[in-house]
C-alpha atoms as a PDB file:
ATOM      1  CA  UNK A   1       0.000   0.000   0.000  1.00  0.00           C
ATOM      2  CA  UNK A   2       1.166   3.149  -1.155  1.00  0.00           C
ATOM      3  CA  UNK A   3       0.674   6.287   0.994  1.00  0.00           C
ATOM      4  CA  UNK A   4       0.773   9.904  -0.405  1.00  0.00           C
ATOM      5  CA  UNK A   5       0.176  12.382   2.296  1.00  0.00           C
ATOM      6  CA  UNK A   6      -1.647  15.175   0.899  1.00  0.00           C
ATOM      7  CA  UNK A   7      -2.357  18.188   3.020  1.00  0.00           C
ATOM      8  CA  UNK A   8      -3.542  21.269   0.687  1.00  0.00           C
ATOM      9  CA  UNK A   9      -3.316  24.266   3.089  1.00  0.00           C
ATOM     10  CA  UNK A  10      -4.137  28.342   1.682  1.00  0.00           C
ATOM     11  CA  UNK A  11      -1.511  30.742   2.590  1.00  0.00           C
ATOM     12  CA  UNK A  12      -2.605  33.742   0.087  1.00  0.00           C
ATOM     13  CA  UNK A  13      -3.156  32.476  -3.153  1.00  0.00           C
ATOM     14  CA  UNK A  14      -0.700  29.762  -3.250  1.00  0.00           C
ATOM     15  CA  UNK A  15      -1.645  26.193  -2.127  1.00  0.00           C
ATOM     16  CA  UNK A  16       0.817  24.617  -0.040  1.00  0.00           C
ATOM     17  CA  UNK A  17       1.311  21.027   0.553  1.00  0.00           C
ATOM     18  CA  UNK A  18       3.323  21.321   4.786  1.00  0.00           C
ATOM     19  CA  UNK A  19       4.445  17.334   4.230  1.00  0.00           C
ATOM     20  CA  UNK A  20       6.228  16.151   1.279  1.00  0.00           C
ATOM     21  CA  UNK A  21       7.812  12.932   0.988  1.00  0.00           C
ATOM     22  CA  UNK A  22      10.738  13.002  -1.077  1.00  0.00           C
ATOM     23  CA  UNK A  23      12.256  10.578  -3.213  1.00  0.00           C
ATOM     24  CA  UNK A  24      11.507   8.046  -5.739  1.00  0.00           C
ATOM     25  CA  UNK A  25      10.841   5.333  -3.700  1.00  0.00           C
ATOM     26  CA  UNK A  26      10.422   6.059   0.253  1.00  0.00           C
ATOM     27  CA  UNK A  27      10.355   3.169   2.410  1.00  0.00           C
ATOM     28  CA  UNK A  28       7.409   2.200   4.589  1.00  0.00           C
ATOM     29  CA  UNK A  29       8.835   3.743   7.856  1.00  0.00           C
ATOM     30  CA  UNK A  30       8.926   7.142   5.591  1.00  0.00           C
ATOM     31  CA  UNK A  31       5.095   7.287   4.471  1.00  0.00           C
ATOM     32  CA  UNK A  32       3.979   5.780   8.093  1.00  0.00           C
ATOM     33  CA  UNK A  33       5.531   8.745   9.595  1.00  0.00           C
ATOM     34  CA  UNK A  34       4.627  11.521   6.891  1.00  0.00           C
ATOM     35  CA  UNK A  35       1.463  10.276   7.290  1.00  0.00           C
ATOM     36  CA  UNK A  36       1.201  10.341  11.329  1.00  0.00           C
ATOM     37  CA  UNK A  37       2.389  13.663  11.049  1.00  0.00           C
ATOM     38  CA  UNK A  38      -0.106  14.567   7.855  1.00  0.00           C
ATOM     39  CA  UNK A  39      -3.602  13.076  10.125  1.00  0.00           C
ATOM     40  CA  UNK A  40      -2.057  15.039  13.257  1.00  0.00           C
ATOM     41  CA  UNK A  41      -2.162  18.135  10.999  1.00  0.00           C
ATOM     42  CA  UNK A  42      -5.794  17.348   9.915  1.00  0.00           C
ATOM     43  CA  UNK A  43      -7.080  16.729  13.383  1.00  0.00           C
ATOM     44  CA  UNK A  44      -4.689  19.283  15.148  1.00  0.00           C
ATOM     45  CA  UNK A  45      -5.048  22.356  12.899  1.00  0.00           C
ATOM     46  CA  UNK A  46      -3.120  24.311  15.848  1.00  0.00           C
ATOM     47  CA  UNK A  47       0.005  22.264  15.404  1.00  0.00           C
ATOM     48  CA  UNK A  48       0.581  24.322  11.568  1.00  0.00           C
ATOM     49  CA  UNK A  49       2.500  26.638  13.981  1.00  0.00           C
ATOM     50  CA  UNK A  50       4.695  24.237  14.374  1.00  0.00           C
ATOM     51  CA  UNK A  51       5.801  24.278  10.735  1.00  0.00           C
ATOM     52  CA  UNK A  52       7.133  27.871  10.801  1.00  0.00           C
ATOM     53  CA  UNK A  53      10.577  28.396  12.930  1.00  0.00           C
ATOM     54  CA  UNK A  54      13.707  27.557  12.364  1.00  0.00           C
ATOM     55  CA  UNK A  55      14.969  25.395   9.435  1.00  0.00           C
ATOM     56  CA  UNK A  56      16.888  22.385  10.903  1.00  0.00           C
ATOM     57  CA  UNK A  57      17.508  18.610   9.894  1.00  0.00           C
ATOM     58  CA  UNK A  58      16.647  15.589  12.431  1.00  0.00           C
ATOM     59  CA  UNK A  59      18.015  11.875  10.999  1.00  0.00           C
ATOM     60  CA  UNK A  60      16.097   9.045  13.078  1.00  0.00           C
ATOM     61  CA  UNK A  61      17.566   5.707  12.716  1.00  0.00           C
ATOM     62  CA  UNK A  62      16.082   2.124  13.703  1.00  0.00           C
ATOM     63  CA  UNK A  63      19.011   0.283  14.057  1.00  0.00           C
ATOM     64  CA  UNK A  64      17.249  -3.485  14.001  1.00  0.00           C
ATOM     65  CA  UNK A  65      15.458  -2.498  10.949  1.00  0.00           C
ATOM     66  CA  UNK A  66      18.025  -0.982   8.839  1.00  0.00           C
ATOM     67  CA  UNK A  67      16.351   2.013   8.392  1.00  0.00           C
ATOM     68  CA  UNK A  68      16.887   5.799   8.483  1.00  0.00           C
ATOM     69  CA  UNK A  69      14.032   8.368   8.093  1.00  0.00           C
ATOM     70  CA  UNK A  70      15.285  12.109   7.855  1.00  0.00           C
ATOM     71  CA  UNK A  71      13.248  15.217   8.349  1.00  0.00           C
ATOM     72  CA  UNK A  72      13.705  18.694   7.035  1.00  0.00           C
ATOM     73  CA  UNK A  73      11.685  21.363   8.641  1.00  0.00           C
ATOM     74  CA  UNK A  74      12.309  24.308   6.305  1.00  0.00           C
ATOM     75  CA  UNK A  75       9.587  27.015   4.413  1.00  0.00           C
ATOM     76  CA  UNK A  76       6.517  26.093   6.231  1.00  0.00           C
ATOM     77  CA  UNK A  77       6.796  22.195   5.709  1.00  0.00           C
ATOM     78  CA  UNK A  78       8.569  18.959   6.885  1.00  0.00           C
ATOM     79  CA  UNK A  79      10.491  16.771   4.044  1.00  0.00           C
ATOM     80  CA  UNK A  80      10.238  13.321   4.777  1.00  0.00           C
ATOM     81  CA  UNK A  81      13.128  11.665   3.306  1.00  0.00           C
ATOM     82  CA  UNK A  82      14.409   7.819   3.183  1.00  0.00           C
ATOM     83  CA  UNK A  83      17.498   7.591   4.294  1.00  0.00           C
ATOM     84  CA  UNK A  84      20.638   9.582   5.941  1.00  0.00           C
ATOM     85  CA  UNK A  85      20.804  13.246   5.622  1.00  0.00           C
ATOM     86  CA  UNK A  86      22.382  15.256   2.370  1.00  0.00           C
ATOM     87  CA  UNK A  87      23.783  17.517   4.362  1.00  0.00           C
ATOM     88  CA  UNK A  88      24.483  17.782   8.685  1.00  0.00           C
ATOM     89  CA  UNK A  89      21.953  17.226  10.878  1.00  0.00           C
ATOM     90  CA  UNK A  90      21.300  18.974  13.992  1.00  0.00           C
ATOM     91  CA  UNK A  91      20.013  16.063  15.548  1.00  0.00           C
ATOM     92  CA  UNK A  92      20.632  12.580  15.099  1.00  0.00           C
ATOM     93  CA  UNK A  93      18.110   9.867  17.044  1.00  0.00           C
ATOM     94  CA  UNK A  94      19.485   5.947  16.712  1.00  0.00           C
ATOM     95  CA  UNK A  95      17.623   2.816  18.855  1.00  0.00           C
ATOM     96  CA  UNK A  96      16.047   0.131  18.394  1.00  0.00           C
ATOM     97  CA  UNK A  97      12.439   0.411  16.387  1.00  0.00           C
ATOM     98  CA  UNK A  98      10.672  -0.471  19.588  1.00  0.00           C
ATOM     99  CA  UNK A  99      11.746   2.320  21.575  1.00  0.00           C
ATOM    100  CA  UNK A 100      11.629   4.687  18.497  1.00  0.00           C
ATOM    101  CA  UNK A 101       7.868   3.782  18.376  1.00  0.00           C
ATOM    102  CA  UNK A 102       7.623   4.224  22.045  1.00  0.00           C
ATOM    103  CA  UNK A 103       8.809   7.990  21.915  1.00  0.00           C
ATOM    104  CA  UNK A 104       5.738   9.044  20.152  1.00  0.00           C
ATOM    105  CA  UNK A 105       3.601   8.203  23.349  1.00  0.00           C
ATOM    106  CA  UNK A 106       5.818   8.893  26.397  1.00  0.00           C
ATOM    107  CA  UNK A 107       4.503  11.425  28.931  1.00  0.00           C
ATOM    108  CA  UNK A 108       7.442  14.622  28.522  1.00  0.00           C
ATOM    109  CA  UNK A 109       7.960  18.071  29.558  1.00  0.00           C
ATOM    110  CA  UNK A 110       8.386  19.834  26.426  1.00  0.00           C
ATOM    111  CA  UNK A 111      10.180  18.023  23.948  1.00  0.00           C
ATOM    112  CA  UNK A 112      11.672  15.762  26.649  1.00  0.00           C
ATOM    113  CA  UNK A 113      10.439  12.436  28.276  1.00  0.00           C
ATOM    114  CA  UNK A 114       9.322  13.257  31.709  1.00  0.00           C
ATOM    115  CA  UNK A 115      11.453  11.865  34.274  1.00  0.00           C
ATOM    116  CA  UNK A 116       8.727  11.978  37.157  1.00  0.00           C
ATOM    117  CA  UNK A 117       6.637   9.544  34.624  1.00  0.00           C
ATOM    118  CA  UNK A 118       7.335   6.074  34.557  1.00  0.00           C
ATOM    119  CA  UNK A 119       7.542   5.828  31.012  1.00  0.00           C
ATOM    120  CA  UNK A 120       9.585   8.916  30.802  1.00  0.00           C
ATOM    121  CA  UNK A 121      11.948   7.342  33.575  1.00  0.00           C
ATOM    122  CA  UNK A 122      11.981   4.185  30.646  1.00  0.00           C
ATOM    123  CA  UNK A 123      13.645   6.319  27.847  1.00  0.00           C
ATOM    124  CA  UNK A 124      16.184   7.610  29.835  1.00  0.00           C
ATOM    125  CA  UNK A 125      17.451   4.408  30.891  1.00  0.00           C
ATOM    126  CA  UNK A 126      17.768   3.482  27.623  1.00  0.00           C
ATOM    127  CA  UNK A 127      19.364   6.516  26.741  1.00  0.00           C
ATOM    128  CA  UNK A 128      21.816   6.330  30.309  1.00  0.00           C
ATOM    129  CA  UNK A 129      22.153   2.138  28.978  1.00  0.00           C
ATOM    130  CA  UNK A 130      23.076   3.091  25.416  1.00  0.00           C
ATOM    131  CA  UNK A 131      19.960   1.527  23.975  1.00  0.00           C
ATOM    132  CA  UNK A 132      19.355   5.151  22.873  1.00  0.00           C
ATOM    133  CA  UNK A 133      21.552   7.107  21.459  1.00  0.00           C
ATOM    134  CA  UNK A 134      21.079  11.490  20.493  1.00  0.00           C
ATOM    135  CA  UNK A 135      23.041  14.121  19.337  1.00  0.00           C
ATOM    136  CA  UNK A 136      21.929  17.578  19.129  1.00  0.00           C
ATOM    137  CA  UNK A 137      18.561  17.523  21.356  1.00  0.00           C
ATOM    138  CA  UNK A 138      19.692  19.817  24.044  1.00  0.00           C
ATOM    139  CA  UNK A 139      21.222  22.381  21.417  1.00  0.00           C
ATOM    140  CA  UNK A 140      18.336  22.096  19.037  1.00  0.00           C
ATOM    141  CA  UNK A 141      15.607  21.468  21.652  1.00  0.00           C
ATOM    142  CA  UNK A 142      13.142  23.554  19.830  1.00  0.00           C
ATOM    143  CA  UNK A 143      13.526  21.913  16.624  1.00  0.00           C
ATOM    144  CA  UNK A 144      13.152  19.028  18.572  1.00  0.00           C
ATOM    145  CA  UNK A 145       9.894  20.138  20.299  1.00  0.00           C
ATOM    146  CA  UNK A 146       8.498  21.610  17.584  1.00  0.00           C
ATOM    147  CA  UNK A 147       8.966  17.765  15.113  1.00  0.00           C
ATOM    148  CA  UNK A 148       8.166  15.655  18.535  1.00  0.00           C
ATOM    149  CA  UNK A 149       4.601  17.928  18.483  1.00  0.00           C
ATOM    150  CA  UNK A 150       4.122  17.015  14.408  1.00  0.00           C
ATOM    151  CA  UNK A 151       4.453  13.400  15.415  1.00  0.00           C
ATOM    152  CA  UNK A 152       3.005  12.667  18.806  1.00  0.00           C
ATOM    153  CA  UNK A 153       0.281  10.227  19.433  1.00  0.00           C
ATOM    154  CA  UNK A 154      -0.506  11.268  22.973  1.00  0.00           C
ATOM    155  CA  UNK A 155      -0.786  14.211  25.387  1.00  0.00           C
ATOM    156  CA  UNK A 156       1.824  16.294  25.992  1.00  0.00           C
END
């Protein structure tokens, strides 16, 4: 199954789609996450703010599944790309696919797990164990917060 996330949204006269997946042929991980982010759009119509700010690259990598899925905030949109980066990015996310998929629901304080949570307390033992590895989040925090809102599945 094929998924093209198509969000059409007016600013002025020109239509602008806010998530584009890039590339000829984007793996699955790619169009499950443009697409989480795409139906949190349609619900959340708030979270478009979250699209403007700025530009910055964040390279998530599942380390079991082989895969890397790269985001570009930039213009009013995320890029969803397959694969590593072009160019630097400012942060770079690499577990396991299990506790990748876990980091869309866990309970955090801005763009951070919550420590007083138990689930929170969960990521960063994996991150203190080496399950979880991160560059860039505390220097790039708001580009973090600002993709972690696009993706989340649960409250803040």
């Amino acid at each position: 199954m094929t998924v093209e996330p198509k969000l059409l949204e007016s600013r002025g006269d020109a239509a602008v789609d806010p998530v584009r997946l890039i590339g000829p042929d984007p793996s699955e991980s790619a169009q499950m996450l443009a697409a989480v982010i795409t139906a949190n759009l349609q619900r959340q119509p708030d979270l478009h703010q979250r699209l403007d700010g700025e530009p910055g690259v964040v390279s998530v990598t599942a380390l079991d599944a082989g895969s890397t899925v790269t985001f570009e905030l930039r213009d009013g949109c995320v890029r969803v790309y397959s694969g590593e980066p072009t160019c630097p990015a400012d942060v770079r996310v690499v577990a396991d696919s299990g506790t990748l998929s876990g980091l869309a629901t866990v309970p955090r304080i801005g763009p951070l797990p919550n420590p007083l949570k138990s689930r929170g307390r969960e990521f960063w033992r994996s991150y203190a164990g080496g399950r979880l590895k991160a560059a860039g989040v505390f220097r790039h925090r708001l580009l973090l917060r600002r993709l972690v809102a696009l993706l989340s599945t649960g409250p803040a």
